[in-house]
N, C-alpha and C. Protein backbone atom coordinates (compact mmCIF):
# COMPACT_ATOMS: atom_id res chain seq x y z
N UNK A 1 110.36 46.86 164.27
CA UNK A 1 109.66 47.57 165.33
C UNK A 1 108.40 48.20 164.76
N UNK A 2 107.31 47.79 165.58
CA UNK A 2 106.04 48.70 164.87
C UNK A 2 105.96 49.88 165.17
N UNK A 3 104.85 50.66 164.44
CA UNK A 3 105.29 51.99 164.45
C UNK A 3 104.59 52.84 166.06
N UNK A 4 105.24 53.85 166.55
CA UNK A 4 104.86 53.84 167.77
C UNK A 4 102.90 54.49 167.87
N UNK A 5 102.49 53.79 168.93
CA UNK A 5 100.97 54.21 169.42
C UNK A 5 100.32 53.34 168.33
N UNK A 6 100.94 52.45 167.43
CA UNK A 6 99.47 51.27 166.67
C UNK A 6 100.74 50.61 165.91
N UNK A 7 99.58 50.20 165.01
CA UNK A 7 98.54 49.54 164.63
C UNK A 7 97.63 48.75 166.11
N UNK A 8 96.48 49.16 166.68
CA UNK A 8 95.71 48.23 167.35
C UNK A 8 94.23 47.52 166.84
N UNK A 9 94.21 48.24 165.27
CA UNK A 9 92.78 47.29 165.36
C UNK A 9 92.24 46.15 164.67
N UNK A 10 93.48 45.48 164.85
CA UNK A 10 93.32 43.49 164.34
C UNK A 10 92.97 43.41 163.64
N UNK A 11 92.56 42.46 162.98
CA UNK A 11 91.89 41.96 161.96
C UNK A 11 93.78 42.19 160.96
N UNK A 12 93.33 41.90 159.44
CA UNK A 12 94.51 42.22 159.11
C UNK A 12 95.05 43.90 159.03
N UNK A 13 96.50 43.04 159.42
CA UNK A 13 97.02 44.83 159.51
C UNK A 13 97.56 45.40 159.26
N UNK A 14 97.73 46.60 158.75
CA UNK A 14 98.10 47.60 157.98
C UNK A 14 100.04 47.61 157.93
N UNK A 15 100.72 47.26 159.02
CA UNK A 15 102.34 47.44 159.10
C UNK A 15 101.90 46.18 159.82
N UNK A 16 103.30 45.39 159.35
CA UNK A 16 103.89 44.57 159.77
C UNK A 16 104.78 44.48 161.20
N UNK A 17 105.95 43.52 161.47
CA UNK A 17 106.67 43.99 163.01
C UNK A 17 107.80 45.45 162.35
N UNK A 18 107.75 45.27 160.82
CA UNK A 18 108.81 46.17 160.35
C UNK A 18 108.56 47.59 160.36
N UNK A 19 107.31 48.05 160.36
CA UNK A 19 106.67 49.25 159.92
C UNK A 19 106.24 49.26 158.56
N UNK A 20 105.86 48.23 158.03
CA UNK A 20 106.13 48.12 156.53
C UNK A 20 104.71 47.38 156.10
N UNK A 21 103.74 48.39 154.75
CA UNK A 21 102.36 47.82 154.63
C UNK A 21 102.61 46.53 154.56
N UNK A 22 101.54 45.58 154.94
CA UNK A 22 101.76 44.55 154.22
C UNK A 22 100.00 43.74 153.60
N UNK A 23 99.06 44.92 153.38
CA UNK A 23 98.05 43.93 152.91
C UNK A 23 96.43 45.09 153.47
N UNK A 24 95.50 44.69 152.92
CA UNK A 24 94.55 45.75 153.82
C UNK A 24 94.31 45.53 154.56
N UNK A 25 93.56 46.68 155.42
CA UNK A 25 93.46 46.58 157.10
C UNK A 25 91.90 46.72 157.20
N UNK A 26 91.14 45.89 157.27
CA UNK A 26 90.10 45.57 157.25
C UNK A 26 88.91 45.92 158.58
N UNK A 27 90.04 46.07 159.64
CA UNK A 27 90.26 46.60 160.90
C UNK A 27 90.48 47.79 161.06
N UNK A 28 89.40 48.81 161.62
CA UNK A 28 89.97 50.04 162.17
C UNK A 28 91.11 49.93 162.96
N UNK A 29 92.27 50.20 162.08
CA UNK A 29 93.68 50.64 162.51
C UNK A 29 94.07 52.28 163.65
N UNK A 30 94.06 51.86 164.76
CA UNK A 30 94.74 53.32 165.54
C UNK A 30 95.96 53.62 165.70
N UNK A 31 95.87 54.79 165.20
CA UNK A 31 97.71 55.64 165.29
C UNK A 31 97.62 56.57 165.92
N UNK A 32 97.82 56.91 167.38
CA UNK A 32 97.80 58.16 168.33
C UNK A 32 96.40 58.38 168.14
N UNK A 33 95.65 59.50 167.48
CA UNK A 33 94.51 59.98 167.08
C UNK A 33 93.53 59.97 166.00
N UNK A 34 94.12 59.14 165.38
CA UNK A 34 94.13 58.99 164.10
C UNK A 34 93.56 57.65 163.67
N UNK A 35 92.42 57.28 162.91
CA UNK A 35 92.22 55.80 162.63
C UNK A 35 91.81 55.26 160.83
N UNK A 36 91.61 54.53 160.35
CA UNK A 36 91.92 54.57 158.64
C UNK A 36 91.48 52.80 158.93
N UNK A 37 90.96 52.42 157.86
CA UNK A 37 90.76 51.31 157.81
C UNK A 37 90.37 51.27 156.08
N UNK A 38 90.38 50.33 155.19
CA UNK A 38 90.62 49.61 154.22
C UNK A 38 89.90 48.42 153.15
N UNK A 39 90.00 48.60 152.06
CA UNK A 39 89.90 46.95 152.03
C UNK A 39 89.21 46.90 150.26
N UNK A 40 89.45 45.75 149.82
CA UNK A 40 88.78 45.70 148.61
C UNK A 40 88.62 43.98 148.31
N UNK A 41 87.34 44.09 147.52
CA UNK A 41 86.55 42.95 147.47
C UNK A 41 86.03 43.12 146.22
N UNK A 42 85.16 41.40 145.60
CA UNK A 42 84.38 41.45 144.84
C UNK A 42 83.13 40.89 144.90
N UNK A 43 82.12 41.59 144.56
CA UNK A 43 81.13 41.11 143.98
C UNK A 43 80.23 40.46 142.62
N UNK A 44 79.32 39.81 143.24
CA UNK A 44 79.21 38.73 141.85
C UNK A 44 77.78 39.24 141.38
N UNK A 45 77.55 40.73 141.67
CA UNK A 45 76.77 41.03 140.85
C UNK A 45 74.83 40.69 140.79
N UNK A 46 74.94 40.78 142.15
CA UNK A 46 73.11 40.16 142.15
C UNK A 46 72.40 41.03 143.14
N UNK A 47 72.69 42.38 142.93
CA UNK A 47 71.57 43.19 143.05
C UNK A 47 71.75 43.16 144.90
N UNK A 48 72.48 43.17 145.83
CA UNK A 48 72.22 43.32 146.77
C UNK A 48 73.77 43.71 147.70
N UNK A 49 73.78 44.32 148.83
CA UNK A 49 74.98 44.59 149.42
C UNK A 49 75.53 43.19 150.21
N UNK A 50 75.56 42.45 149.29
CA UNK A 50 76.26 41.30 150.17
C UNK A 50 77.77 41.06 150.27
N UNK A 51 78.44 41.85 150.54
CA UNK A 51 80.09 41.86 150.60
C UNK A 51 80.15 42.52 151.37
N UNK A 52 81.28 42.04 152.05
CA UNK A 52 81.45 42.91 153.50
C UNK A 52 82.84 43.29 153.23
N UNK A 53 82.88 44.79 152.89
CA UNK A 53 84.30 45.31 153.17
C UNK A 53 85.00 45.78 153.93
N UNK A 54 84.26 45.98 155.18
CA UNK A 54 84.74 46.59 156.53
C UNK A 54 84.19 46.32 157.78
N UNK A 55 84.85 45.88 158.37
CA UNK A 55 83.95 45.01 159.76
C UNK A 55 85.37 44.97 161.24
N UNK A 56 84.71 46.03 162.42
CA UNK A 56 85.61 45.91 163.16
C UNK A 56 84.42 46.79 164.24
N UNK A 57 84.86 47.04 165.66
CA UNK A 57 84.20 47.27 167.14
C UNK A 57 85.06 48.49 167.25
N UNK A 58 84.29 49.36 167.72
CA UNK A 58 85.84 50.31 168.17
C UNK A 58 85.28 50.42 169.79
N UNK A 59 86.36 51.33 170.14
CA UNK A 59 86.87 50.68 171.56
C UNK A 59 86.60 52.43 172.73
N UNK A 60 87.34 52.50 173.41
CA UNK A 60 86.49 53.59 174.43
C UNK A 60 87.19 54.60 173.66
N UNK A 61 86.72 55.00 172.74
CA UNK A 61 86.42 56.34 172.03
C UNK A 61 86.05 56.72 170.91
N UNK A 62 85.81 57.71 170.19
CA UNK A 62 84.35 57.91 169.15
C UNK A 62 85.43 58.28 167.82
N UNK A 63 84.90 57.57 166.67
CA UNK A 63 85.50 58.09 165.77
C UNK A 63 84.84 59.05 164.91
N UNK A 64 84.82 59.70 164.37
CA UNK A 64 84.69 60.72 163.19
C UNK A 64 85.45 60.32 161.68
N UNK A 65 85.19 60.25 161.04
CA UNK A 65 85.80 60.16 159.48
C UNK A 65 84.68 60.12 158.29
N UNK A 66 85.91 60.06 157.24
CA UNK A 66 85.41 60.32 155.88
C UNK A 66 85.40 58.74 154.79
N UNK A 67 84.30 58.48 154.19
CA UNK A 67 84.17 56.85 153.69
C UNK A 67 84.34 57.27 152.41
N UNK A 68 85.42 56.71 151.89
CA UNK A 68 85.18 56.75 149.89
C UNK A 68 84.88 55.63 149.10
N UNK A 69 84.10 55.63 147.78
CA UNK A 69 84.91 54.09 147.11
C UNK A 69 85.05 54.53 145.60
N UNK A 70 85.51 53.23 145.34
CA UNK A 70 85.94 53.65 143.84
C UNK A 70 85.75 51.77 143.41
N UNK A 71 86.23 52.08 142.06
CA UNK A 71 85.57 50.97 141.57
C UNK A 71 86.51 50.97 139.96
N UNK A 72 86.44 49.77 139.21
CA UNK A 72 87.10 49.93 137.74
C UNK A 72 86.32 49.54 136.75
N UNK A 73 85.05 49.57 136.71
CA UNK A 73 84.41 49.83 135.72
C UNK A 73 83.39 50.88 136.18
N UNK A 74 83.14 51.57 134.11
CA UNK A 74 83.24 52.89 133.91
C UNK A 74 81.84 52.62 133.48
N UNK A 75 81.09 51.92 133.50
CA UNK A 75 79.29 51.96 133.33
C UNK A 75 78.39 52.28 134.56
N UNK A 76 77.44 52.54 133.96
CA UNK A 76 76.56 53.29 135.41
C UNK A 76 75.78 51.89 135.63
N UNK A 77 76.42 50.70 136.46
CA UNK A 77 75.37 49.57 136.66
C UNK A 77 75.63 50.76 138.25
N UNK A 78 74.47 49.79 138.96
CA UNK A 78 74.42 50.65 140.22
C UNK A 78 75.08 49.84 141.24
N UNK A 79 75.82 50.54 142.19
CA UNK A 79 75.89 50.17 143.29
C UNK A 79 75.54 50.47 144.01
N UNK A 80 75.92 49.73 145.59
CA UNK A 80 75.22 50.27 146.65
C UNK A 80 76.46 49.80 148.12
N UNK A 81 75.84 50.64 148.44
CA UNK A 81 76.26 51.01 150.28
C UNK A 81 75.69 50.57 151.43
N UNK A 82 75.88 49.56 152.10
CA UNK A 82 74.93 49.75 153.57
C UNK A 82 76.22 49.56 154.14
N UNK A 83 75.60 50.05 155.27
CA UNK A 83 76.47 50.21 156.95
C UNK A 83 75.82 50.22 158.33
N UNK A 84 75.85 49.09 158.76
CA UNK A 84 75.62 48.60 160.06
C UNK A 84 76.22 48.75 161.44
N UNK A 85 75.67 49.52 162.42
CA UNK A 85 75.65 49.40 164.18
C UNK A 85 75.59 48.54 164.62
N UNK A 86 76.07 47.70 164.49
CA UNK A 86 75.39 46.94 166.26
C UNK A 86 74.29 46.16 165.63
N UNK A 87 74.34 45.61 163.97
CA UNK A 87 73.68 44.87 163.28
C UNK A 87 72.08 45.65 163.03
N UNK A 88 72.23 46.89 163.15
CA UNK A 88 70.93 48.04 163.05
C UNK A 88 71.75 48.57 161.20
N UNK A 89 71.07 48.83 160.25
CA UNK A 89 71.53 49.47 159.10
C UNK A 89 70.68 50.77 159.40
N UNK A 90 72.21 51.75 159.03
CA UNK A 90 71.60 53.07 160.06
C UNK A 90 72.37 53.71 158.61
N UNK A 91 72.81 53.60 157.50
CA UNK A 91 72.87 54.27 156.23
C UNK A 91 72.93 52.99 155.39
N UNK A 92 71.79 53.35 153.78
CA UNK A 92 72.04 52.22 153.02
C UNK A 92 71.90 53.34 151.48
N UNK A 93 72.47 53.46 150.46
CA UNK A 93 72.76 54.21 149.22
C UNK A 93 72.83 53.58 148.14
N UNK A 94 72.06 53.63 147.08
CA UNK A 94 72.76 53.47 145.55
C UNK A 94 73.11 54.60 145.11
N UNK A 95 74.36 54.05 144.34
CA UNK A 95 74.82 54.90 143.28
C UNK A 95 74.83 54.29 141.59
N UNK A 96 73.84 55.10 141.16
CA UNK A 96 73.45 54.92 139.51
C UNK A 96 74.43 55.32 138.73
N UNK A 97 75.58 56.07 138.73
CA UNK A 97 76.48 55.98 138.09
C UNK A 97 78.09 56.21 138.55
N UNK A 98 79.23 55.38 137.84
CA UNK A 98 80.65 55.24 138.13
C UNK A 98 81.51 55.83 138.60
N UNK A 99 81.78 55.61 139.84
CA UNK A 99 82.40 56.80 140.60
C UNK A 99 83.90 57.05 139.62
N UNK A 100 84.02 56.13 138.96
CA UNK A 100 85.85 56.19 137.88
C UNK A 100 86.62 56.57 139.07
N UNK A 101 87.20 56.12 139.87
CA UNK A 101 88.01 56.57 140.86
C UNK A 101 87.89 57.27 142.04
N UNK A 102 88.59 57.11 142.94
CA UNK A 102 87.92 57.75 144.24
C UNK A 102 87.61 59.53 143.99
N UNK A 103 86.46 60.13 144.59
CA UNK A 103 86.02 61.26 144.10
C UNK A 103 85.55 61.79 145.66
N UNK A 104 84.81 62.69 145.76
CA UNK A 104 83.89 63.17 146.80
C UNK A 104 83.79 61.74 147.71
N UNK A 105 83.76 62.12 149.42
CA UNK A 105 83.23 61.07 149.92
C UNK A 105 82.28 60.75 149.81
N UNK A 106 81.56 59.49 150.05
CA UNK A 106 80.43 59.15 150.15
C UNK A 106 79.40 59.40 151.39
N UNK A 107 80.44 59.55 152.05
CA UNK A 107 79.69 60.01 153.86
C UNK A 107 80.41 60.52 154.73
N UNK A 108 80.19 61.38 155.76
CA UNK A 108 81.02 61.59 156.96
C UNK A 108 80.26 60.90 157.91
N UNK A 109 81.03 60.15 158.94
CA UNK A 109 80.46 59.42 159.92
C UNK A 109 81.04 59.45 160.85
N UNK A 110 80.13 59.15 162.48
CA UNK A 110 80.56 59.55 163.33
C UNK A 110 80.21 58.24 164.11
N UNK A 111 81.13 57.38 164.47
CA UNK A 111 81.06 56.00 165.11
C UNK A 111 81.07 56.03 166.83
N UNK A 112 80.00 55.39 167.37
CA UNK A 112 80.13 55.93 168.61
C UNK A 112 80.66 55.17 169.55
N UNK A 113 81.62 55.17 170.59
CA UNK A 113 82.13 54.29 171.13
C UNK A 113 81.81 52.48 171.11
N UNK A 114 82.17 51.72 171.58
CA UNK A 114 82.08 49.99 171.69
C UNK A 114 81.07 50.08 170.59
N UNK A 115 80.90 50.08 169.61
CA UNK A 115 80.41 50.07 168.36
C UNK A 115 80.48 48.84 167.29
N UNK A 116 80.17 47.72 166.89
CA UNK A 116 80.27 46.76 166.20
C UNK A 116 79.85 47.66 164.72
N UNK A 117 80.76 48.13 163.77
CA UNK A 117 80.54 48.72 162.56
C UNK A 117 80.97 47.51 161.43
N UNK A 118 80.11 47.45 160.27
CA UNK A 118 80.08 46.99 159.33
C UNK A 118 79.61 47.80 158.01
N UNK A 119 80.52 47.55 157.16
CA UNK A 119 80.23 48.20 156.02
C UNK A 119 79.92 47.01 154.78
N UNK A 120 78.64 47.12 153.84
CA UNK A 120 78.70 45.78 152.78
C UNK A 120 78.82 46.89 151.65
N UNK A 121 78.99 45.70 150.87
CA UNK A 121 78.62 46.60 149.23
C UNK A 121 78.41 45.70 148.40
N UNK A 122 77.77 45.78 146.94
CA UNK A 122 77.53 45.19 146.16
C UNK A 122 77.18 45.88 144.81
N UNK A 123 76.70 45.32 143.90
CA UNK A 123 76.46 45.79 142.35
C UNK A 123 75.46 45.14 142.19
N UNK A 124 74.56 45.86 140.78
CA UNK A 124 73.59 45.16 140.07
C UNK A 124 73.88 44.58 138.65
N UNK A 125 74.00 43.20 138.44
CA UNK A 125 74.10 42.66 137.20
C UNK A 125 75.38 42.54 136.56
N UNK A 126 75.89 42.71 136.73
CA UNK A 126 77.73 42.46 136.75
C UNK A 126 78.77 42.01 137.89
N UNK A 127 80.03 41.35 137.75
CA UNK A 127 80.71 41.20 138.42
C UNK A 127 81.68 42.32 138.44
N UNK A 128 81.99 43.15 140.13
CA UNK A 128 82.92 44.16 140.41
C UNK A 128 84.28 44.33 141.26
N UNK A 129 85.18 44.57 141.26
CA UNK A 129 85.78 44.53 142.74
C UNK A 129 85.92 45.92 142.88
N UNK A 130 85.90 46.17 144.25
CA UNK A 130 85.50 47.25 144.76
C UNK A 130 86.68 47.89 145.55
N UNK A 131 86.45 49.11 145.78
CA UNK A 131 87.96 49.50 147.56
C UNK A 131 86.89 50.56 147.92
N UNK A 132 87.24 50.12 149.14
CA UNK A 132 86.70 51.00 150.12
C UNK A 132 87.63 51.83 150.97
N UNK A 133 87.55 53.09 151.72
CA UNK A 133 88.50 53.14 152.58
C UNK A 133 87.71 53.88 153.62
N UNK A 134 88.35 54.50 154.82
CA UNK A 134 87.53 55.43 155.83
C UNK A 134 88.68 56.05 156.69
N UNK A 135 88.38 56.86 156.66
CA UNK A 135 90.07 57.65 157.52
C UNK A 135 89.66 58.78 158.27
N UNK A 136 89.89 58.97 159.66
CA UNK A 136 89.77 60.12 160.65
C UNK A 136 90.83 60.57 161.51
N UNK A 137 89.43 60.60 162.80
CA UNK A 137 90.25 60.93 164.43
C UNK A 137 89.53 60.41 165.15
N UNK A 138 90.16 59.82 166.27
CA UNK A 138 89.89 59.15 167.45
C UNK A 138 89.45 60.57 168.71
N UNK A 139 88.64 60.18 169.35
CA UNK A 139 88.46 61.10 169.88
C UNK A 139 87.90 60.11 171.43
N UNK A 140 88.99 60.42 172.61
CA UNK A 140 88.55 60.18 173.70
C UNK A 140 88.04 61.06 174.49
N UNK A 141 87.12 60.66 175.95
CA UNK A 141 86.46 61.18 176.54
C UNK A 141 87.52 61.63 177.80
């Protein structure tokens, strides 16, 4: 039995029919008020945000949350951040040195209803794999 009020936001998903993780949720996942989405990837290292670690629409109501990443290597090559509306890049960031594990967020964001959100990432000059995550509240009108 899934768990009650979600998983609804497709893509892969977070509990299984058991209640039980089974993989990242790549998909803004909703639980009552609550939404979290996921995911880790690699890049091959050529200087641009071409990896997409998070890609999902949200639906009639606004989210609010907090974006982290982390990473396993401990050199300051740079990375970077963009994040896309509605195919508009409305935040894009490097970071010059290693976050060593998830730390401070990287952003608070506020997603506004029927919203097509995308998050990329990438590195300069090395190959990385990355995690991303983003976790809030749903907030209806």
């Amino acid at each position: 039995m899934a768990p009650i009020g979600g998983p609804t936001g497709g893509g892969q998903a977070g509990f299984g029919s058991g209640g039980s993780f089974t993989g990242p949720a790549e998909a803004l996942e909703v639980i009552g008020n609550h939404g979290y989405a996921y995911n880790q990837a690699t890049s091959s290292g050529n200087n641009a945000a071409d990896v997409t670690m998070l890609n999902f629409t949200t639906g009639n109501y606004y989210f609010v949350g907090k974006i982290n990443y982390a990473d396993e290597r401990e050199q300051g090559d740079k990375r970077m951040i963009e994040i896309e509306f509605n195919g508009s890049t409305i935040y894009s960031n490097f970071f010059d040195d290693a976050p060593n594990g998830f730390y401070s967020p990287i952003t608070t964001i506020l997603i506004p209803p029927y919203t097509e959100f995308k998050l990329n990432f990438g590195i300069n000059g090395v190959t990385i794999t990355g995690s991303i995550s983003i976790t809030g509240e749903i907030y209806r009108g």
